[in-house]
Protein backbone atom coordinates (compact mmCIF):
# COMPACT_ATOMS: atom_id res chain seq x y z
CA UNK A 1 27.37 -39.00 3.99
CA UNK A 2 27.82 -38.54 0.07
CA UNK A 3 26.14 -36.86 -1.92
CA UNK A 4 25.51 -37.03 -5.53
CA UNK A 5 22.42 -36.79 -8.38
CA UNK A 6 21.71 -39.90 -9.81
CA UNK A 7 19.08 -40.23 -12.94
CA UNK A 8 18.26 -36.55 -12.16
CA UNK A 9 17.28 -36.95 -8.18
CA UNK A 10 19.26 -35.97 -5.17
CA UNK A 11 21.22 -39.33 -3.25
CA UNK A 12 22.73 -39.33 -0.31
CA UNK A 13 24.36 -42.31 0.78
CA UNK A 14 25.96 -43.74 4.05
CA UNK A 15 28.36 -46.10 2.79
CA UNK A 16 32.26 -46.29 3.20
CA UNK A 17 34.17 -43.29 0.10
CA UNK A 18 36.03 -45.92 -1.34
CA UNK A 19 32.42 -48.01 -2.27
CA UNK A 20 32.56 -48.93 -6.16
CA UNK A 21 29.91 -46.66 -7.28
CA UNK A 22 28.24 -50.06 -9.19
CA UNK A 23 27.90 -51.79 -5.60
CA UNK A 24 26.25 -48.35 -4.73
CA UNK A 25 23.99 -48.56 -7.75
CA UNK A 26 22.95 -52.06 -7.87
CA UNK A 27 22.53 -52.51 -4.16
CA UNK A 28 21.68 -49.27 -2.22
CA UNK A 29 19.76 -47.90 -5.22
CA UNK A 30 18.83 -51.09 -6.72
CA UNK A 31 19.70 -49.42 -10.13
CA UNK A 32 20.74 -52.69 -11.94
CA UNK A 33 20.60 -52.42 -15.78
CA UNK A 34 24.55 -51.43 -15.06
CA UNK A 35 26.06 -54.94 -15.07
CA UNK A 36 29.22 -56.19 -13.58
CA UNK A 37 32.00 -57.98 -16.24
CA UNK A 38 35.35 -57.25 -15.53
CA UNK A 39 35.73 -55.83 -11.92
CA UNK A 40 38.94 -53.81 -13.94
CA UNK A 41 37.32 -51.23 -16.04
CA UNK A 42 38.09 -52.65 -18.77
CA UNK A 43 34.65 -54.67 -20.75
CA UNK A 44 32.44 -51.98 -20.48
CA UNK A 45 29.44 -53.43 -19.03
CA UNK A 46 29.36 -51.16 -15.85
CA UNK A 47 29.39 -47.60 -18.01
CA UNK A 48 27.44 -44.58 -16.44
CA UNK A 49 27.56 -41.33 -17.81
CA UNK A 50 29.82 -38.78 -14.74
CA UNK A 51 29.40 -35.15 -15.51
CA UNK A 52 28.92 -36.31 -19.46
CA UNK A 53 31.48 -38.45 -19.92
CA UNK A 54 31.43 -42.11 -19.61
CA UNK A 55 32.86 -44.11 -16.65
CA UNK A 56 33.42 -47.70 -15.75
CA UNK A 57 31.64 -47.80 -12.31
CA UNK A 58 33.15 -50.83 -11.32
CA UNK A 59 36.40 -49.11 -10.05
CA UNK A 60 35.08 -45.11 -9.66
CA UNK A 61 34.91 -45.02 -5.86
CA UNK A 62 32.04 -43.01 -4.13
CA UNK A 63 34.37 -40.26 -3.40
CA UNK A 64 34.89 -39.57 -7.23
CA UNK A 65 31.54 -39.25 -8.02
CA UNK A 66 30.22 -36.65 -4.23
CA UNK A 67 28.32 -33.58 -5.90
CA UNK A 68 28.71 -35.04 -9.62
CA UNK A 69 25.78 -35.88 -11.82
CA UNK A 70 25.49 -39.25 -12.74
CA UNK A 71 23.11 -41.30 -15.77
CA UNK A 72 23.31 -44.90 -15.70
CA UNK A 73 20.96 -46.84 -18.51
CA UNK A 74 17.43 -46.23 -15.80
CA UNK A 75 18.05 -42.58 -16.88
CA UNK A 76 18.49 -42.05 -20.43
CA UNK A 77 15.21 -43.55 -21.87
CA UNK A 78 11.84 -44.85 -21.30
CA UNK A 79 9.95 -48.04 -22.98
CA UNK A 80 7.19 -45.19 -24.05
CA UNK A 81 10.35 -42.94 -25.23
CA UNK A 82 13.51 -45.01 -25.53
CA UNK A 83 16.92 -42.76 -26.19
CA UNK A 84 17.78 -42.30 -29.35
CA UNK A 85 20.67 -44.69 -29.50
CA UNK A 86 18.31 -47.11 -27.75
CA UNK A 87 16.02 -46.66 -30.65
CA UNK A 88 18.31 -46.92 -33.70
CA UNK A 89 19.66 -50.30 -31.79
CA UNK A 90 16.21 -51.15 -31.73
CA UNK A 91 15.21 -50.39 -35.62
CA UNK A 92 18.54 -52.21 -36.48
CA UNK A 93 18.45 -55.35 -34.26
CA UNK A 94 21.49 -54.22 -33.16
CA UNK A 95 21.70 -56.26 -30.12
CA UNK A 96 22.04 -60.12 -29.12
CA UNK A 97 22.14 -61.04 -25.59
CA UNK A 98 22.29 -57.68 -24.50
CA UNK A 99 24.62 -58.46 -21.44
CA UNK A 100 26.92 -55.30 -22.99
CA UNK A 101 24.69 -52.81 -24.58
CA UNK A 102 23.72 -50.90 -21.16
CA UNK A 103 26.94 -49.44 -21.37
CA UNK A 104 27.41 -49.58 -25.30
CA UNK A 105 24.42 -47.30 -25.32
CA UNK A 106 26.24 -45.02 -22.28
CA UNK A 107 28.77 -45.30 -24.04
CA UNK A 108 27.75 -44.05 -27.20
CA UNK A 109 24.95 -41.52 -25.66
CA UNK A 110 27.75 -39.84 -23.91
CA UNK A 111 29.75 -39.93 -27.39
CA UNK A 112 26.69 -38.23 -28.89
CA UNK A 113 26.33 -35.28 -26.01
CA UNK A 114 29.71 -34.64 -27.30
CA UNK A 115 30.03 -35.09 -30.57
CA UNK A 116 26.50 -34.97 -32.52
CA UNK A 117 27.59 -35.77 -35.73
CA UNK A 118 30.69 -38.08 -34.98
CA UNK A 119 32.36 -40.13 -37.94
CA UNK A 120 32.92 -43.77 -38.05
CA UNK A 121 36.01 -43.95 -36.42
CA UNK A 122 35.08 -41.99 -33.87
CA UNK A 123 31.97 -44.24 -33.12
CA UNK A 124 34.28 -47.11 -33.21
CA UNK A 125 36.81 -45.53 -30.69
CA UNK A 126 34.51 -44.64 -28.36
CA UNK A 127 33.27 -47.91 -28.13
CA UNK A 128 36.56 -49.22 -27.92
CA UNK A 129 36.25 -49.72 -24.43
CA UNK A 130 32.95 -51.87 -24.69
CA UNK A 131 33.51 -55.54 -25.52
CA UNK A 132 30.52 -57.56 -27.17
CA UNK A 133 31.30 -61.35 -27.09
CA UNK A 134 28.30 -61.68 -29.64
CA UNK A 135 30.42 -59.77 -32.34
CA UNK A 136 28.00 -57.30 -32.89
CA UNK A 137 30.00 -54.13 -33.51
CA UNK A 138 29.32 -53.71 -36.72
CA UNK A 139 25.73 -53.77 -36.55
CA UNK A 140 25.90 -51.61 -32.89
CA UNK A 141 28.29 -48.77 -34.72
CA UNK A 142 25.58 -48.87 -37.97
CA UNK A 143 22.80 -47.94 -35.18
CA UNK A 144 24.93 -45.40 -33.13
CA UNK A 145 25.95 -43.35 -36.46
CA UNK A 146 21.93 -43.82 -37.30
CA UNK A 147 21.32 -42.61 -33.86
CA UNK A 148 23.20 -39.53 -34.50
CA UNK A 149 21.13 -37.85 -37.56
């Protein structure tokens, strides 16, 4: 049995260690806003916040994540009281299809827990790891550096 927090509530799940934690999300928890893209780690879609820092969930086994705090997109905001960076995205129509921005916004809310005040470049590089086929970056990094004042 692993355990681990998840959105701020105790988990414990029965499933084999090496379980990607977004198969544990999307279909033990039925926590689904993270999406599956890649399968590699590498698009960005899957992002959840581990302990702070953001993680592709699509190739973190279980095992990484036993005792560790974890914040995928269900936890950071409400539609009553969206998350900052889900707010300035918002105000700036920031977003297209919106297959990516679950974990642009993890993404960028764990740049933000970090960094407060974080330059342009540093925006852009932590969103390196996100790919937007929409070609929105420009528009996303505008929102994220309007998130963080």
């Amino acid at each position: 049995m692993l355990r681990l927090t998840v959105n701020g509530a105790a988990v414990a799940l029965d499933l084999p260690e090496r379980t990607p934690l977004l198969d544990a999300l999307r279909n033990t928890l039925a926590l689904t806003g993270s999406r599956f893209g890649c399968g590699a780690g590498s698009c960005g879609a899957c992002m959840v916040l581990v302990d702070g820092a953001a993680q592709p969930s699509c190739t973190v086994p279980l095992w990484a994540v036993a005792g560790k705090e974890v914040v995928t997109i269900e936890g950071l905001g409400t539609p009553d009281r969206p998350h900052p960076v889900q707010q300035a995205l918002l105000d700036g129509q920031a977003g297209q299809c919106g297959y990516c921005l679950a974990g642009i916004v993890i993404s960028a809310s764990g740049l933000l827990q970090r960094t407060p005040r974080p330059s342009e470049a540093a925006v852009r590089d932590a969103l390196d790891r996100n790919l937007c086929r929409c070609g929105a970056h420009n528009r996303i990094v505008r929102a994220v550096l309007r998130a963080s004042r």
